[in-house]
PDB file of N, CA and C in Angstrom:
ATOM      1  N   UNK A   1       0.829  -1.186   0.000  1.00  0.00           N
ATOM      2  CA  UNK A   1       0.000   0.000   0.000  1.00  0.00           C
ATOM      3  C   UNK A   1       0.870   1.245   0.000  1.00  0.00           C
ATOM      4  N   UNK A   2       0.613   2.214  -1.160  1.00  0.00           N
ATOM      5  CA  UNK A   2       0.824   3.397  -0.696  1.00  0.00           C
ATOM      6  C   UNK A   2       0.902   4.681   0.022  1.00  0.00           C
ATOM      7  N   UNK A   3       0.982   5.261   0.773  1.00  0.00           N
ATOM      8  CA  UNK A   3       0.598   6.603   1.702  1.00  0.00           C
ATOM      9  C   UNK A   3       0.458   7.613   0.619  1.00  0.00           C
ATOM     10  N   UNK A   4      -0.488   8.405   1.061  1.00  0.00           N
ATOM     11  CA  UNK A   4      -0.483   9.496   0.252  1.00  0.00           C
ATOM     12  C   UNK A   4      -0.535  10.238   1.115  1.00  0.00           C
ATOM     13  N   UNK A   5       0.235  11.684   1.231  1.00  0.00           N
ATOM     14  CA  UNK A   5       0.506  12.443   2.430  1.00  0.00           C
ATOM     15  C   UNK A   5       0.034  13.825   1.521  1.00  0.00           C
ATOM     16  N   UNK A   6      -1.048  14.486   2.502  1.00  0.00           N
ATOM     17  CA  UNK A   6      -1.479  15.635   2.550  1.00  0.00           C
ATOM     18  C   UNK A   6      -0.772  16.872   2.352  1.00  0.00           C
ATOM     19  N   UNK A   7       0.066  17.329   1.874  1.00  0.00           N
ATOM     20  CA  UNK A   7       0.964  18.386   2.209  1.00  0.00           C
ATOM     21  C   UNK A   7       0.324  19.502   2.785  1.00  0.00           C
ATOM     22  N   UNK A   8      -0.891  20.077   1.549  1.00  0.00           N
ATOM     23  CA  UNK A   8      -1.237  20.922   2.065  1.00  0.00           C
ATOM     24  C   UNK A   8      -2.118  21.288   3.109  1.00  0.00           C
ATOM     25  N   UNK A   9      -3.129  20.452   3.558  1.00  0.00           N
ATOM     26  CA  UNK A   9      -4.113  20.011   4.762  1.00  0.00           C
ATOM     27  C   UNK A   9      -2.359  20.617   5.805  1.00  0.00           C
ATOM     28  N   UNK A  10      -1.172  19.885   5.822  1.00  0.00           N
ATOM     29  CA  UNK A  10      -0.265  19.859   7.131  1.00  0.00           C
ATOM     30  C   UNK A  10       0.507  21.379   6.725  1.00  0.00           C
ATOM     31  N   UNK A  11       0.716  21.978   5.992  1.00  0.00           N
ATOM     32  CA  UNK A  11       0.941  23.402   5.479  1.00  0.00           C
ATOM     33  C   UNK A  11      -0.013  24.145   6.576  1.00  0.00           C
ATOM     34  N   UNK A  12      -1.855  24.057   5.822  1.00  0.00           N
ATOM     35  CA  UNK A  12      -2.899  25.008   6.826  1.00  0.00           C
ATOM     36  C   UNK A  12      -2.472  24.941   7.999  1.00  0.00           C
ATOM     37  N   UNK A  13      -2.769  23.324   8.633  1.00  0.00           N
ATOM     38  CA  UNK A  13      -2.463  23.577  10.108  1.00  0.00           C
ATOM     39  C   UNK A  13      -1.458  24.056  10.643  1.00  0.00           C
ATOM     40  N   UNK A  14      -0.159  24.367   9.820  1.00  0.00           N
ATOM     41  CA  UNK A  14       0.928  24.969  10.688  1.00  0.00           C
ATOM     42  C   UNK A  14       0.823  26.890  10.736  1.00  0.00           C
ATOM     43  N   UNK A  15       0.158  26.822   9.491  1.00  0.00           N
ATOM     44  CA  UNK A  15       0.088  28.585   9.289  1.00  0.00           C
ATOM     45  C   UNK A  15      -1.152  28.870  10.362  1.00  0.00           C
ATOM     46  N   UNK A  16      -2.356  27.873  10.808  1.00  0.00           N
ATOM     47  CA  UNK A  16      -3.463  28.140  11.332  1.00  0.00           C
ATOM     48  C   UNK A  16      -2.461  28.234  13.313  1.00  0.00           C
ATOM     49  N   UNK A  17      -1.899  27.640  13.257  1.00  0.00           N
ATOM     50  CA  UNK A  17      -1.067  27.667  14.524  1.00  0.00           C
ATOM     51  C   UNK A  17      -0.084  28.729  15.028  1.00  0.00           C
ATOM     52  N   UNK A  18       0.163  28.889  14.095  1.00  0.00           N
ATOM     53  CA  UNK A  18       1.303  30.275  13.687  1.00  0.00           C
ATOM     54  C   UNK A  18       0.000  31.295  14.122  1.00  0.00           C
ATOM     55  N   UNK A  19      -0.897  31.600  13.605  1.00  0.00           N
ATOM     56  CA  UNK A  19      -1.528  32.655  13.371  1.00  0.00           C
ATOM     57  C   UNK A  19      -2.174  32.931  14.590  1.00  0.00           C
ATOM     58  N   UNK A  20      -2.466  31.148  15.336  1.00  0.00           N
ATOM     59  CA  UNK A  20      -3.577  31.692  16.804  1.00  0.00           C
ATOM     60  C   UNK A  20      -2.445  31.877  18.202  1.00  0.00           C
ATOM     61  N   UNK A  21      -1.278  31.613  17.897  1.00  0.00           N
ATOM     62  CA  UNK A  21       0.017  32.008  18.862  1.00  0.00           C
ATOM     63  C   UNK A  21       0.142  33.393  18.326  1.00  0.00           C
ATOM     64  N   UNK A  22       0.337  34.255  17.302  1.00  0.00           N
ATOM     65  CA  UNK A  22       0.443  35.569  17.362  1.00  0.00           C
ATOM     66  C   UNK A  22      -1.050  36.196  17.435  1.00  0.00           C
ATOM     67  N   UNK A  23      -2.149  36.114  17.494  1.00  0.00           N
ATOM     68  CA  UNK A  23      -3.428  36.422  17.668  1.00  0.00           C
ATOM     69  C   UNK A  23      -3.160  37.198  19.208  1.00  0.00           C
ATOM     70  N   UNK A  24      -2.605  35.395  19.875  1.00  0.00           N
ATOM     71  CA  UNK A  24      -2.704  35.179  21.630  1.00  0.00           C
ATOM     72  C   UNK A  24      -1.628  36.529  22.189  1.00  0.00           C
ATOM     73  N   UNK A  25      -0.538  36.165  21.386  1.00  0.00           N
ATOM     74  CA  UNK A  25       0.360  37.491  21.596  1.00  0.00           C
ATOM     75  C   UNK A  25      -0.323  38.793  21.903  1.00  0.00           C
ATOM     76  N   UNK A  26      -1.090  39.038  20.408  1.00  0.00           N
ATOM     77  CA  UNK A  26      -1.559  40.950  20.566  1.00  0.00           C
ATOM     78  C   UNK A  26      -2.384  40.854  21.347  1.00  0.00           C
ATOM     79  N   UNK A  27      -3.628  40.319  21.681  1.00  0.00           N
ATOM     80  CA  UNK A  27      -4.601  39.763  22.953  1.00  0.00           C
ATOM     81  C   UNK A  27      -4.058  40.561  24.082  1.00  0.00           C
ATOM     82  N   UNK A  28      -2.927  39.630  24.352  1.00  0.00           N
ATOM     83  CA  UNK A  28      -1.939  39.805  25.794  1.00  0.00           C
ATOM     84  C   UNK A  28      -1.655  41.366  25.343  1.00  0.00           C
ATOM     85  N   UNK A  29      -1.435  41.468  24.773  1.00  0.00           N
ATOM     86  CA  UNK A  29      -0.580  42.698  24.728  1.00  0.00           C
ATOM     87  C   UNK A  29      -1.489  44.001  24.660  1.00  0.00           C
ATOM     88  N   UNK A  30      -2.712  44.274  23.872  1.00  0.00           N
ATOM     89  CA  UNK A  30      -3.130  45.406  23.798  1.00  0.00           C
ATOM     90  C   UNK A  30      -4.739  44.861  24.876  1.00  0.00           C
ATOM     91  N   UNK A  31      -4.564  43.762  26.226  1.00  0.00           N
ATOM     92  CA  UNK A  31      -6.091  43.648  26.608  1.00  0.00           C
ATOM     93  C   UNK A  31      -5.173  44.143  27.996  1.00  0.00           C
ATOM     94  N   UNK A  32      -5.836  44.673  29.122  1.00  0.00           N
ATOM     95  CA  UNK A  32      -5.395  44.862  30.684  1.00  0.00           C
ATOM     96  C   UNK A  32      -6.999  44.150  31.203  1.00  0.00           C
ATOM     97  N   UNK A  33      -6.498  44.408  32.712  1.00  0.00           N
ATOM     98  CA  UNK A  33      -7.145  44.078  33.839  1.00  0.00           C
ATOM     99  C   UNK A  33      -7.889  45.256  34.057  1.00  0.00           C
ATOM    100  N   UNK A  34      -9.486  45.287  33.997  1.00  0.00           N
ATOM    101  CA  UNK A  34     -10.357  45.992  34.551  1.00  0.00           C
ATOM    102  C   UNK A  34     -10.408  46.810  35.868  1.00  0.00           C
ATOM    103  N   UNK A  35      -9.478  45.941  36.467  1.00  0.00           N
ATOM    104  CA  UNK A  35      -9.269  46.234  38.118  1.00  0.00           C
ATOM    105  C   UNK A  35      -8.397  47.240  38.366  1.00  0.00           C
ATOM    106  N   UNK A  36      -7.178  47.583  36.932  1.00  0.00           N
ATOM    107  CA  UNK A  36      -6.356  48.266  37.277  1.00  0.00           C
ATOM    108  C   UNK A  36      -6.483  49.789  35.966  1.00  0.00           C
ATOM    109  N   UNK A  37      -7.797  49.024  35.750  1.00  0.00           N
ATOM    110  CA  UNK A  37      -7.981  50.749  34.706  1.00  0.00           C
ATOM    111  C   UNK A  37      -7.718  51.823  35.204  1.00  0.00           C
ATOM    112  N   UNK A  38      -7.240  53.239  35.003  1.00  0.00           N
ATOM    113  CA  UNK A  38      -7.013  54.551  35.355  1.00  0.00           C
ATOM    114  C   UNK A  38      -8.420  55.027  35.023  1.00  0.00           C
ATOM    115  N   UNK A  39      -8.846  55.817  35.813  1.00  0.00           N
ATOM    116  CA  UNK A  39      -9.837  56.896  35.972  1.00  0.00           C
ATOM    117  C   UNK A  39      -8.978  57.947  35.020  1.00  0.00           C
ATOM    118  N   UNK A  40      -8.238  58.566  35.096  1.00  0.00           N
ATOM    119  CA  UNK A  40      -7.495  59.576  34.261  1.00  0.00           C
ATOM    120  C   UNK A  40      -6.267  59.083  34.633  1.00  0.00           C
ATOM    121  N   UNK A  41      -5.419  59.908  33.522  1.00  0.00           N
ATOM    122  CA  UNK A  41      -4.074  59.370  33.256  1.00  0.00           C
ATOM    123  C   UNK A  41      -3.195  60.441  32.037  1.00  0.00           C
ATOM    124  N   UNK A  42      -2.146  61.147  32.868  1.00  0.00           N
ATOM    125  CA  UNK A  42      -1.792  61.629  31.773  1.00  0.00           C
ATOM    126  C   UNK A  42      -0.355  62.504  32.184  1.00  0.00           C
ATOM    127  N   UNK A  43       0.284  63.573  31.504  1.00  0.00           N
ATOM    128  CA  UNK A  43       1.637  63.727  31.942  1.00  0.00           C
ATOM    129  C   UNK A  43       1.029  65.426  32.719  1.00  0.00           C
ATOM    130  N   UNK A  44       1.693  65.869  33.408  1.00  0.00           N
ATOM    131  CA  UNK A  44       1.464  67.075  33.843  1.00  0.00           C
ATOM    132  C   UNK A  44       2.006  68.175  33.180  1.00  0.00           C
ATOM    133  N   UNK A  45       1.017  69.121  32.633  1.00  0.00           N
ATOM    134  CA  UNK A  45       1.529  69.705  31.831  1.00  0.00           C
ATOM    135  C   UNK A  45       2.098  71.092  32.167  1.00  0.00           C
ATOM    136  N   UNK A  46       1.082  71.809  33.225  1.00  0.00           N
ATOM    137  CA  UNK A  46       1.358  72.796  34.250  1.00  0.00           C
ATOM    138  C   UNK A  46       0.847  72.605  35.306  1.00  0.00           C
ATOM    139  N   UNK A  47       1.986  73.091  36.480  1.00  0.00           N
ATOM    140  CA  UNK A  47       1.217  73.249  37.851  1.00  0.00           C
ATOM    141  C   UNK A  47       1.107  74.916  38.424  1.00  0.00           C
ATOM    142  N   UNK A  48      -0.011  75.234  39.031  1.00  0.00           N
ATOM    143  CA  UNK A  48      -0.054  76.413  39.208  1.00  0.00           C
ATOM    144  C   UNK A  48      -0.964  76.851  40.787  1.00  0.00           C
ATOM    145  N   UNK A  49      -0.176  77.317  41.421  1.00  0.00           N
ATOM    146  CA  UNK A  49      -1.513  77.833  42.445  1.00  0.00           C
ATOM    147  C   UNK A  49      -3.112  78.423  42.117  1.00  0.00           C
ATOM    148  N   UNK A  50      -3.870  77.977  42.924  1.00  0.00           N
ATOM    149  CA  UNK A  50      -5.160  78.452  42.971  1.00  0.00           C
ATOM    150  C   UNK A  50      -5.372  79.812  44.126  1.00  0.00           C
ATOM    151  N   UNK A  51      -5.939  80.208  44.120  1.00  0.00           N
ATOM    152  CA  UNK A  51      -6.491  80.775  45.214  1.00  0.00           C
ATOM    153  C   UNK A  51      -6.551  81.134  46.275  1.00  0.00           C
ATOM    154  N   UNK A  52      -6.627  79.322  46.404  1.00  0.00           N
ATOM    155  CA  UNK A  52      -6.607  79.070  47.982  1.00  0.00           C
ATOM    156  C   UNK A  52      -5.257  79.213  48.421  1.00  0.00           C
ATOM    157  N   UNK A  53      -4.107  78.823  47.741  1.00  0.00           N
ATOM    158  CA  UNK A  53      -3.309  78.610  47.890  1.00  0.00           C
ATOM    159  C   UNK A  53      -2.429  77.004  47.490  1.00  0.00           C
ATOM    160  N   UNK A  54      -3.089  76.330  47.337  1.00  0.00           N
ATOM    161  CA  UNK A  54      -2.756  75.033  46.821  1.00  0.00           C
ATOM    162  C   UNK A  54      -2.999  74.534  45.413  1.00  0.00           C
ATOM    163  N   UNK A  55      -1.758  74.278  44.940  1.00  0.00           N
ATOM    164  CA  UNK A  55      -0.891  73.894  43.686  1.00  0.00           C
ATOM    165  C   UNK A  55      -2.536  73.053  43.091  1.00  0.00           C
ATOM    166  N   UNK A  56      -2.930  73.262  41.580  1.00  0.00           N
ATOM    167  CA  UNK A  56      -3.352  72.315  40.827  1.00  0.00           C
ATOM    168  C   UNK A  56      -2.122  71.748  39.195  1.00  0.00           C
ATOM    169  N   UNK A  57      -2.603  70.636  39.466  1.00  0.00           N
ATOM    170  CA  UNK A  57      -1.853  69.903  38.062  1.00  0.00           C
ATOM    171  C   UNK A  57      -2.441  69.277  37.256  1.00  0.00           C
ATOM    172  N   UNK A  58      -2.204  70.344  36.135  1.00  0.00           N
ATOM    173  CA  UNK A  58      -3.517  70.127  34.685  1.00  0.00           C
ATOM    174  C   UNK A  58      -2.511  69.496  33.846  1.00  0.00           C
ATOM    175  N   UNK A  59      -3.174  68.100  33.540  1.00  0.00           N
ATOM    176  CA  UNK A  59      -2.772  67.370  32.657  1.00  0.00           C
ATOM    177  C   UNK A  59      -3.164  67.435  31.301  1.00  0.00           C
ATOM    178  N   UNK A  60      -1.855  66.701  30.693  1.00  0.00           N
ATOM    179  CA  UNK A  60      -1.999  66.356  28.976  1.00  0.00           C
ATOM    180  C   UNK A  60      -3.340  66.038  28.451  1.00  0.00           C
ATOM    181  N   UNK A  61      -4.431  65.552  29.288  1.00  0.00           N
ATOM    182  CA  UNK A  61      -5.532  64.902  27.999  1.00  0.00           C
ATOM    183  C   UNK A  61      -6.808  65.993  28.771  1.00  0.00           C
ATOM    184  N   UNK A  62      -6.838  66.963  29.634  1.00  0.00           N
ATOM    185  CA  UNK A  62      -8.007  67.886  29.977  1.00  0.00           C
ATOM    186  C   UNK A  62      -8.089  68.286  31.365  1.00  0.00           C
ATOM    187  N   UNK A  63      -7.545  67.210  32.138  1.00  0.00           N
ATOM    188  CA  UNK A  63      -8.022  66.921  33.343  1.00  0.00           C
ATOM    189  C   UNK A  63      -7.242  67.929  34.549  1.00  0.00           C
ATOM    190  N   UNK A  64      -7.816  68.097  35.919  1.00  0.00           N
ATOM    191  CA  UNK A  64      -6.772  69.028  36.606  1.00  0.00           C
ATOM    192  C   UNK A  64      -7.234  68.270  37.782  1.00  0.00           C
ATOM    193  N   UNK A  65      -6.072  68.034  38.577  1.00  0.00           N
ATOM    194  CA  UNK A  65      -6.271  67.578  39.916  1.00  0.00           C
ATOM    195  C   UNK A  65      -5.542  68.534  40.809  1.00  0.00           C
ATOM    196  N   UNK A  66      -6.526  68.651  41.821  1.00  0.00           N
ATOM    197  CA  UNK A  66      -6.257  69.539  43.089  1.00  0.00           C
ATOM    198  C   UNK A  66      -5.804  69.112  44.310  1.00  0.00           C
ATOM    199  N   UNK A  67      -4.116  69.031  44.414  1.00  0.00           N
ATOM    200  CA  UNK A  67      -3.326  68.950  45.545  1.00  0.00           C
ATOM    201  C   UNK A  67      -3.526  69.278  46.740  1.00  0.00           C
ATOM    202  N   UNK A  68      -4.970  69.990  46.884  1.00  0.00           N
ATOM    203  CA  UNK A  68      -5.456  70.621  48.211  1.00  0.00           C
ATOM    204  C   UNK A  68      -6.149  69.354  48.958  1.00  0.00           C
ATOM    205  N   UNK A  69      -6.672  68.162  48.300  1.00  0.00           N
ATOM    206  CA  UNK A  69      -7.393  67.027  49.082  1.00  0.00           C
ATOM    207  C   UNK A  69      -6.286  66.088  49.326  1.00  0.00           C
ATOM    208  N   UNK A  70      -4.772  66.424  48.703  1.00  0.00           N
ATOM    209  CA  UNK A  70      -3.932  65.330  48.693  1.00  0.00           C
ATOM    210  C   UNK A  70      -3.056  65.460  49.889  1.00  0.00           C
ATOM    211  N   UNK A  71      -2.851  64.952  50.649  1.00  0.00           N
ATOM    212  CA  UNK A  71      -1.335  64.738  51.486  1.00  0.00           C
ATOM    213  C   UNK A  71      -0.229  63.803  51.065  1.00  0.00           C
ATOM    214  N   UNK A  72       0.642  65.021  51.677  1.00  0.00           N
ATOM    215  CA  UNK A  72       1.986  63.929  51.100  1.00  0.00           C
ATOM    216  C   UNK A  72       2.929  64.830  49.922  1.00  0.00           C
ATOM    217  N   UNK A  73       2.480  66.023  49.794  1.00  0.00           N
ATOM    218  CA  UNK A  73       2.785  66.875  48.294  1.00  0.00           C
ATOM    219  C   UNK A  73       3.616  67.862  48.990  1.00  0.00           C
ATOM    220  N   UNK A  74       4.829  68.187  48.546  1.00  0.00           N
ATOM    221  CA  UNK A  74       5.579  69.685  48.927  1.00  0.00           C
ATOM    222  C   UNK A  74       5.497  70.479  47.632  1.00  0.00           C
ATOM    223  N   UNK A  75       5.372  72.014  48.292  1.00  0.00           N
ATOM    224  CA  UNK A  75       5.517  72.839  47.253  1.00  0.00           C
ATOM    225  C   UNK A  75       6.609  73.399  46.552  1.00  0.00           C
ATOM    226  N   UNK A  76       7.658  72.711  46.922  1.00  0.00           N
ATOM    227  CA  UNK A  76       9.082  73.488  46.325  1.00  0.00           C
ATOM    228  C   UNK A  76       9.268  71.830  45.380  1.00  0.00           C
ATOM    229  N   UNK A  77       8.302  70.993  45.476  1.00  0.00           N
ATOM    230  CA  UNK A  77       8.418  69.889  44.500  1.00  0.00           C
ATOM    231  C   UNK A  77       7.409  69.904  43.277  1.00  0.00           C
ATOM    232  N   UNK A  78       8.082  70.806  42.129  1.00  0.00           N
ATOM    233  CA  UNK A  78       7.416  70.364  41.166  1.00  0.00           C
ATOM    234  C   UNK A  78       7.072  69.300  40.242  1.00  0.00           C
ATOM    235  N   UNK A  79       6.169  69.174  39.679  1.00  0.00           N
ATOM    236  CA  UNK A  79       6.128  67.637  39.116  1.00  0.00           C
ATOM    237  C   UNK A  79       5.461  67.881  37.576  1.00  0.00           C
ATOM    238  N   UNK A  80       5.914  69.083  36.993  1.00  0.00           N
ATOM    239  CA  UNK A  80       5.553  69.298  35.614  1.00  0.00           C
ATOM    240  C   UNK A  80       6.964  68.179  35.106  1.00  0.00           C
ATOM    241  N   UNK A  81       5.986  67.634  33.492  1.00  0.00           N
ATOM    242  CA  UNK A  81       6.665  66.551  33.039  1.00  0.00           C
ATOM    243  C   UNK A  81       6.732  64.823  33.561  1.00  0.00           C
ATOM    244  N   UNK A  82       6.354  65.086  34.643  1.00  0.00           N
ATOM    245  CA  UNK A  82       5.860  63.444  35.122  1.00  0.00           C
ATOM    246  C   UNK A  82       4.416  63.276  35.019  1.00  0.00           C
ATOM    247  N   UNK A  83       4.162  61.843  34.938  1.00  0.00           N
ATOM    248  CA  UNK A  83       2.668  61.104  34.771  1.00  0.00           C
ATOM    249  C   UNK A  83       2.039  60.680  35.439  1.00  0.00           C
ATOM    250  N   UNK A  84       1.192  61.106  35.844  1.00  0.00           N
ATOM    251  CA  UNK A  84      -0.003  60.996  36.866  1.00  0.00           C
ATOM    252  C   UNK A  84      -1.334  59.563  36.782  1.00  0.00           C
ATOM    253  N   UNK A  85      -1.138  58.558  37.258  1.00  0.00           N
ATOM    254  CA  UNK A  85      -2.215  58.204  37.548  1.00  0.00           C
ATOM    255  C   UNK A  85      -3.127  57.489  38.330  1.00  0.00           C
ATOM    256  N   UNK A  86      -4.453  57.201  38.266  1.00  0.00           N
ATOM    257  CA  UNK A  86      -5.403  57.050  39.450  1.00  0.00           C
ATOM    258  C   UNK A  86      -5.921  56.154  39.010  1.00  0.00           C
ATOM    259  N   UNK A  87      -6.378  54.790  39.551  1.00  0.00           N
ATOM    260  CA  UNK A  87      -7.356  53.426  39.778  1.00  0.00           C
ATOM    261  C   UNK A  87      -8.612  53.988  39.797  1.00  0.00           C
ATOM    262  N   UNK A  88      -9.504  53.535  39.625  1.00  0.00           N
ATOM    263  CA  UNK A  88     -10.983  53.738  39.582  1.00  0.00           C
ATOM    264  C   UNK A  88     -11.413  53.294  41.306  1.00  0.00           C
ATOM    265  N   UNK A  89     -11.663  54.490  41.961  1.00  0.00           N
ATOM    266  CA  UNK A  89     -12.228  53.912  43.130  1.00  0.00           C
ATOM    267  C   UNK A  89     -10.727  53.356  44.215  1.00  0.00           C
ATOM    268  N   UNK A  90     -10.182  54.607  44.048  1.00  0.00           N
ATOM    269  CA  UNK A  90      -8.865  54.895  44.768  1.00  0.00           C
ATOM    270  C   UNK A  90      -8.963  55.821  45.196  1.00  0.00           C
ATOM    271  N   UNK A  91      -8.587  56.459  46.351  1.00  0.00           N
ATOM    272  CA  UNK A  91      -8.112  57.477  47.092  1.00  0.00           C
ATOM    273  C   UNK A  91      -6.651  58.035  46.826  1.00  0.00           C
ATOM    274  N   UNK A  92      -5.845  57.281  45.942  1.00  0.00           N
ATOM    275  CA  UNK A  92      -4.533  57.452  45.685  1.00  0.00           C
ATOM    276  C   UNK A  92      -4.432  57.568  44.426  1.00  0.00           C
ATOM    277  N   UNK A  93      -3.587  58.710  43.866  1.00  0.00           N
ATOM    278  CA  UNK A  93      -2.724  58.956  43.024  1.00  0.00           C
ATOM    279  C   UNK A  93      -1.233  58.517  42.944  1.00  0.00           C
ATOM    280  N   UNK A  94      -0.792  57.923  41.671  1.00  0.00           N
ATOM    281  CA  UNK A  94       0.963  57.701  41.416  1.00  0.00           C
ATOM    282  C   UNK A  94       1.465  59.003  40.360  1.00  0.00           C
ATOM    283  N   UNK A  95       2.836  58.837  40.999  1.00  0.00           N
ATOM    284  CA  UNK A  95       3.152  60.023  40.279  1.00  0.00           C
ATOM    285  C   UNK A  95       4.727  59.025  40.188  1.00  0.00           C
ATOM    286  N   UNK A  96       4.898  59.618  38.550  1.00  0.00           N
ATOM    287  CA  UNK A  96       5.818  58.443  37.659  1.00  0.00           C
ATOM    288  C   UNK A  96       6.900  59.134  37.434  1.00  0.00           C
ATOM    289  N   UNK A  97       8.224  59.632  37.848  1.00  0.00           N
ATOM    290  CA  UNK A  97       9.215  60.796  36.781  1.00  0.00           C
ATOM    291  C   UNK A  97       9.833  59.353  36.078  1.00  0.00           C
ATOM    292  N   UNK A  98      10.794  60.179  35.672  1.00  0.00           N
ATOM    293  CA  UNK A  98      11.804  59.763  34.309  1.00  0.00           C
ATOM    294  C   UNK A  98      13.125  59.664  34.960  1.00  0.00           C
ATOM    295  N   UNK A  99      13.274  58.487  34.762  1.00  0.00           N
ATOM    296  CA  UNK A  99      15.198  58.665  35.756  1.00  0.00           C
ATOM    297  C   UNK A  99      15.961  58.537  34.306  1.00  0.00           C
ATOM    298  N   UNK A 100      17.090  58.233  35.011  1.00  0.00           N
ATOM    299  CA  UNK A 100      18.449  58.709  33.917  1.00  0.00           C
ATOM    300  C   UNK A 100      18.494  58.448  32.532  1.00  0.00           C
ATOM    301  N   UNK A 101      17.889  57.356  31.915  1.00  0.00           N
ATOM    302  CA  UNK A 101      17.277  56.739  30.934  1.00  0.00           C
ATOM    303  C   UNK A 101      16.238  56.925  30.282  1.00  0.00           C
ATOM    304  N   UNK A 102      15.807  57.643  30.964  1.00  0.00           N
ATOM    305  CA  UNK A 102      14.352  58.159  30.315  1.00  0.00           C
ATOM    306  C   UNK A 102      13.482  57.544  30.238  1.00  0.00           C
ATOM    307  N   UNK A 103      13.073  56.671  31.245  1.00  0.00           N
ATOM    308  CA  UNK A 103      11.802  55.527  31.287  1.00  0.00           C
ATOM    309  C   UNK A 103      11.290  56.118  32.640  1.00  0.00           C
ATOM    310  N   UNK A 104       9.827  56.105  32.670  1.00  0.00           N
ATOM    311  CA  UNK A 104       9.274  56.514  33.588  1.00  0.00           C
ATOM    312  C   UNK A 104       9.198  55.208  34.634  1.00  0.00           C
ATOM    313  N   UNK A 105       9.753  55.973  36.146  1.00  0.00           N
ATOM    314  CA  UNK A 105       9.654  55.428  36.770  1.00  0.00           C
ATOM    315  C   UNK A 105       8.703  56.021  38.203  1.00  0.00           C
ATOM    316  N   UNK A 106       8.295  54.845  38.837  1.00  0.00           N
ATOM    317  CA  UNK A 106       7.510  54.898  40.251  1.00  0.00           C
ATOM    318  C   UNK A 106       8.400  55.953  41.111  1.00  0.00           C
ATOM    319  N   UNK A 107       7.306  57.209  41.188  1.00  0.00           N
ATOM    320  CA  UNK A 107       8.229  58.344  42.280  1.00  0.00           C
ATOM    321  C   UNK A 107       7.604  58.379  43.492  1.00  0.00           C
ATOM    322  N   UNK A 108       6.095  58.812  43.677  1.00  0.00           N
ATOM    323  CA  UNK A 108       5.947  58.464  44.946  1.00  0.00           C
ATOM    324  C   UNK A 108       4.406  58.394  44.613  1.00  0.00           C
ATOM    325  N   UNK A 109       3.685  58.181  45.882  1.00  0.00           N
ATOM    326  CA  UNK A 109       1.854  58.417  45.761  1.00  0.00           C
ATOM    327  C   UNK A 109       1.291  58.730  46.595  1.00  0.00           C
ATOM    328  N   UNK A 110       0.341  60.083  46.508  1.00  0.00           N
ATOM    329  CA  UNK A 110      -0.756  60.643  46.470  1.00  0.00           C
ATOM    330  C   UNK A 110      -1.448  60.463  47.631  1.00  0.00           C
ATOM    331  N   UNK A 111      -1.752  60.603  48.943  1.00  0.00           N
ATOM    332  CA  UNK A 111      -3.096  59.759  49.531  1.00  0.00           C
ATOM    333  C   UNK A 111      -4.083  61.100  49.633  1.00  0.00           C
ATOM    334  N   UNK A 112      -5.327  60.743  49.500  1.00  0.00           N
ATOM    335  CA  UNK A 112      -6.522  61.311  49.659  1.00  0.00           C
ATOM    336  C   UNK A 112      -6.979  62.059  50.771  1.00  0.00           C
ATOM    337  N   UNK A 113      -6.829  63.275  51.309  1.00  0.00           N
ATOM    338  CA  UNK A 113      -7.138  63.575  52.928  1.00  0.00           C
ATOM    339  C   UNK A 113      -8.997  62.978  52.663  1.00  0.00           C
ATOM    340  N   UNK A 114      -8.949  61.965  53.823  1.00  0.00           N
ATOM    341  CA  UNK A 114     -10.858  61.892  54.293  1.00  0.00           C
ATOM    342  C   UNK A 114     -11.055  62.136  55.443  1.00  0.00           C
ATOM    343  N   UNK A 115     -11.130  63.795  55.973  1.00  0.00           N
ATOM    344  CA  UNK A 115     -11.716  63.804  56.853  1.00  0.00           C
ATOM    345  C   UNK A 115     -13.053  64.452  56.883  1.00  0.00           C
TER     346      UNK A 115
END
């Protein structure tokens, strides 16, 4: 008896394999965790006193957060050029600079005054 071997049937399945391992890749890559979505998120573009006296920092995409509910913030520490962001249903803000390399890194965070 002869075999007759499929080539191309064993061709599909290797390109169909190929294709659902890089599928799985971008998946991973462009899906996150719900849990860790940002409420806003963005670089600080200016900080400026209000009024009252306490610093706000209006970010890159609209948003301005007011350092007056935050503890933990000095005013001779500016933070124009670093990235700001907040969890959904957090009391805390991260604030990200840029070390020597230029990759943003973890600088410090934010807590919420609740009194």
């Amino acid at each position: 008896m002869e075999k007759n071997k499929n080539y191309k049937s064993t061709f599909i399945m290797i390109v169909l394999m190929i294709l659902g391992y890089l599928g799985l890749k971008v998946f991973q890559k462009y899906s996150f965790n719900k849990e860790y979505e940002s409420a806003y998120s963005g670089l600080v573009i200016q900080q400026k006193a209000d009024h009252g006296g306490f610093d706000n920092l209006y970010l890159s995409n609209g948003n301005r957060i007011p350092l007056a509910f935050y503890e933990g913030w000095a005013k001779d520490s500016p933070f124009v050029g670093d990235s700001v962001s907040k969890d959904k249903n957090s009391t805390e803000i991260r604030i990200f600079r840029k070390d020597k390399s230029l990759h943003y890194q973890y600088y410090k965070s934010l807590d919420m005054i609740l009194d």
